[in-house]
N, C-alpha and C. Protein backbone atom coordinates (compact mmCIF):
# COMPACT_ATOMS: atom_id res chain seq x y z
N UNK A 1 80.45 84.26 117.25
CA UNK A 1 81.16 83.68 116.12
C UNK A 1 82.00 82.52 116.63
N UNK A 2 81.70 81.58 116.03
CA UNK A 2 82.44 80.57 116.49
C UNK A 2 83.62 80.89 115.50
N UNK A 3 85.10 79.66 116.63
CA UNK A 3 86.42 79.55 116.82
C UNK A 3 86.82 78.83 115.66
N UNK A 4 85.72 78.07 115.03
CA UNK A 4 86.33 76.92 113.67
C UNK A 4 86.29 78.00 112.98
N UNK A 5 84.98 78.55 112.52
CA UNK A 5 84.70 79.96 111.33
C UNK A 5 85.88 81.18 111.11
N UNK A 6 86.48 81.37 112.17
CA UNK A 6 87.93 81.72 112.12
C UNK A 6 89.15 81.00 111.74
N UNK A 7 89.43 79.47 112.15
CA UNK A 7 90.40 79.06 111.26
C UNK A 7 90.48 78.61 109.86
N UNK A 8 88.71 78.42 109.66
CA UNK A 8 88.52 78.33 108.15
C UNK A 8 88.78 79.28 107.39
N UNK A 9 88.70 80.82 107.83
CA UNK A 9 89.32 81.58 106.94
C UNK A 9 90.35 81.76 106.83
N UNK A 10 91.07 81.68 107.93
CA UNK A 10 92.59 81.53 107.58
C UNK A 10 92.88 80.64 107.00
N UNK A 11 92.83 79.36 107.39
CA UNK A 11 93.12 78.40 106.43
C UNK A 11 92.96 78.03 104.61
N UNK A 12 91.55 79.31 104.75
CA UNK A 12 91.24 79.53 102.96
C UNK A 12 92.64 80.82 102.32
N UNK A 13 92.59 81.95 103.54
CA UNK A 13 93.49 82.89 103.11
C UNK A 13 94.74 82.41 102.65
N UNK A 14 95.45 81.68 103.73
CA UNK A 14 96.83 80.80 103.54
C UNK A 14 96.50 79.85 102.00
N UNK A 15 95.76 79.21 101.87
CA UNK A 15 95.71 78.50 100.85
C UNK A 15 95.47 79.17 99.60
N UNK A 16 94.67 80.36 99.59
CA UNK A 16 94.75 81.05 98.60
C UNK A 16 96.23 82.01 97.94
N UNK A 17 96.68 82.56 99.00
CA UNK A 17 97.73 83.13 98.88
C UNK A 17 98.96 82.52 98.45
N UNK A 18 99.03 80.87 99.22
CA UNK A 18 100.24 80.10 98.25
C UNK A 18 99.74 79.66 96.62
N UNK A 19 98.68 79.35 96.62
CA UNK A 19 98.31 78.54 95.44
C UNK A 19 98.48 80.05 94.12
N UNK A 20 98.07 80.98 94.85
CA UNK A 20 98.69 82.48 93.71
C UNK A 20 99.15 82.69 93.30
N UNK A 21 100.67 82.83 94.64
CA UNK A 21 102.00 83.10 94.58
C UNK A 21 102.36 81.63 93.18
N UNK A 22 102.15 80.68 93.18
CA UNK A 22 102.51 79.54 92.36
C UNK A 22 101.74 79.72 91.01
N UNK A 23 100.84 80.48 91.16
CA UNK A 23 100.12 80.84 89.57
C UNK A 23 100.74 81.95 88.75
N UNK A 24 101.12 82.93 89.89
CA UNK A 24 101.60 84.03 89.35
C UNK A 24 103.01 83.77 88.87
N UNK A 25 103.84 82.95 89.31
CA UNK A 25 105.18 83.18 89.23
C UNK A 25 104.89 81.51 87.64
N UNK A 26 104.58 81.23 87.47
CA UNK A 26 104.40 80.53 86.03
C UNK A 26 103.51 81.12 85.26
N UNK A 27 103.08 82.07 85.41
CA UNK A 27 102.56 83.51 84.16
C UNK A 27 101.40 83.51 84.10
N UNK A 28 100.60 82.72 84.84
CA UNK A 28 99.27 82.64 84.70
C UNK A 28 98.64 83.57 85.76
N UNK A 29 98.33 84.45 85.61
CA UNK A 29 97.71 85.84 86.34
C UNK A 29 96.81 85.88 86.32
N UNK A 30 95.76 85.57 85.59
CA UNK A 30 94.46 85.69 85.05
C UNK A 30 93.95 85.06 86.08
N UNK A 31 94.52 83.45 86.04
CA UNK A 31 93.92 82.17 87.37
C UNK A 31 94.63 82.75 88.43
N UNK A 32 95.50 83.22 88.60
CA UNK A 32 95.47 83.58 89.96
C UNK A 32 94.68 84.77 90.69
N UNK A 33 93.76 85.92 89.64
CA UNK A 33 92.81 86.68 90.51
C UNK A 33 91.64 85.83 90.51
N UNK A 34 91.49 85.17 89.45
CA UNK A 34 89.82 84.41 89.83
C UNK A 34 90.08 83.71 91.04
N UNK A 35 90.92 82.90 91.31
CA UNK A 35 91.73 82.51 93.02
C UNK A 35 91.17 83.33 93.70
N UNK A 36 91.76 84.12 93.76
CA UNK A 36 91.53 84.92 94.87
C UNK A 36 90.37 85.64 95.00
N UNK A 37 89.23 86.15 93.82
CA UNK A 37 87.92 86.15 93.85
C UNK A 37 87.12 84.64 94.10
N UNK A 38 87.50 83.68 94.05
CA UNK A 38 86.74 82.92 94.48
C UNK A 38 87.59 82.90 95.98
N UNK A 39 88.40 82.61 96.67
CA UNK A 39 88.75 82.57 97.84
C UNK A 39 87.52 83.75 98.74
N UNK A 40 87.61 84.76 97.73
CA UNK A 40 86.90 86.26 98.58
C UNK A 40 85.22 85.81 98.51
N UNK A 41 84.65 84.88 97.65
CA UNK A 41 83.41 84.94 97.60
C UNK A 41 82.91 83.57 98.85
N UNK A 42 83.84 83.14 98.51
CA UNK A 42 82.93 81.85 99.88
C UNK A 42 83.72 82.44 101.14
N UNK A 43 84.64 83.17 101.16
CA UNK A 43 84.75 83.51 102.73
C UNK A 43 83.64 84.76 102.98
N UNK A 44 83.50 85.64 102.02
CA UNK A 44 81.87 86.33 102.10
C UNK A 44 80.72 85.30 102.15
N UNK A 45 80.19 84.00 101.77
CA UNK A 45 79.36 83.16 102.17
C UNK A 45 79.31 83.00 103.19
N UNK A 46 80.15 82.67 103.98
CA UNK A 46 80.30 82.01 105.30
C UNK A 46 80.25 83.20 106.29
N UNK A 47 80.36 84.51 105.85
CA UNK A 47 79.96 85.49 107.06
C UNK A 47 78.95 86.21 106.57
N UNK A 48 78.21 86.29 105.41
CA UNK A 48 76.89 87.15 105.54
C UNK A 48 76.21 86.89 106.68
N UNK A 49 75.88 85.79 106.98
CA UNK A 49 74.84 85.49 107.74
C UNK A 49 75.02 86.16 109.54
N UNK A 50 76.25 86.22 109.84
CA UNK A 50 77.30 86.85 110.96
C UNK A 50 76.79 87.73 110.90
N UNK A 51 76.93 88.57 109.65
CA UNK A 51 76.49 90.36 109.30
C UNK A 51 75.13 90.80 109.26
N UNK A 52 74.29 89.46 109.03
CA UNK A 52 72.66 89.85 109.38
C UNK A 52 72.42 89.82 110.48
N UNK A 53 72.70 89.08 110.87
CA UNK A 53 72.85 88.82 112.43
C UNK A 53 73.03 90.48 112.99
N UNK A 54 73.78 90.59 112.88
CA UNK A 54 74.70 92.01 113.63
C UNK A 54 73.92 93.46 113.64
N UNK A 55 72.92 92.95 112.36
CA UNK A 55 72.33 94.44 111.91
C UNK A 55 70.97 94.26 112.81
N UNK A 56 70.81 93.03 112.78
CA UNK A 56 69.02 92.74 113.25
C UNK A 56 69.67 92.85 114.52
N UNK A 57 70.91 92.54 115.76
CA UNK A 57 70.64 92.99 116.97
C UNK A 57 71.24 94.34 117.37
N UNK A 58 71.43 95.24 115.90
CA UNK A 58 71.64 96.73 116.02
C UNK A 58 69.87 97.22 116.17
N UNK A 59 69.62 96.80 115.23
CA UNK A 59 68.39 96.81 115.25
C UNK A 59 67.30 97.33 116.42
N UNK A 60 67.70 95.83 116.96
CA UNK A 60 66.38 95.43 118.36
C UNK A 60 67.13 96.20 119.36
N UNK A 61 68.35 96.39 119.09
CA UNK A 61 68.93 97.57 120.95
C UNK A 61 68.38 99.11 120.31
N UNK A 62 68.18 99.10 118.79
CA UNK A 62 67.74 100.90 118.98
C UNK A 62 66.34 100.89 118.57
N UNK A 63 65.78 99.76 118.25
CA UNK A 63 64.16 100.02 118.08
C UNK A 63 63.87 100.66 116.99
N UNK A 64 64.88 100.37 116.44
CA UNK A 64 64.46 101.11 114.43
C UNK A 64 63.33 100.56 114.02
């Protein structure tokens, strides 16, 4: 796993979490979970492929 793919999620987490905190506290709640479901769906984009990865070389070490 590369070292950028890690600060991009932080950098999405941090950004998600202020831009919330600023939705939530002017009453809009609604936009602030789709926020944070979309924050959760492209940081799941960006690691499925990590997680296929992981299964196919569980995989090839047990010869399933």
């Amino acid at each position: 796993m590369e070292i950028a793919l890690i600060f991009k999620i932080a950098a999405v987490g941090i950004l998600v979490s202020i831009l919330s905190q600023i939705l939530k506290h002017s009453g809009r709640e609604e936009h602030a979970f789709l926020l944070s479901l979309a924050g959760l769906i492209l940081v799941l984009s960006w690691i499925i492929p990590y997680i296929y990865d992981l299964f196919v070389s569980v995989q090839n070490l047990f010869d399933l």
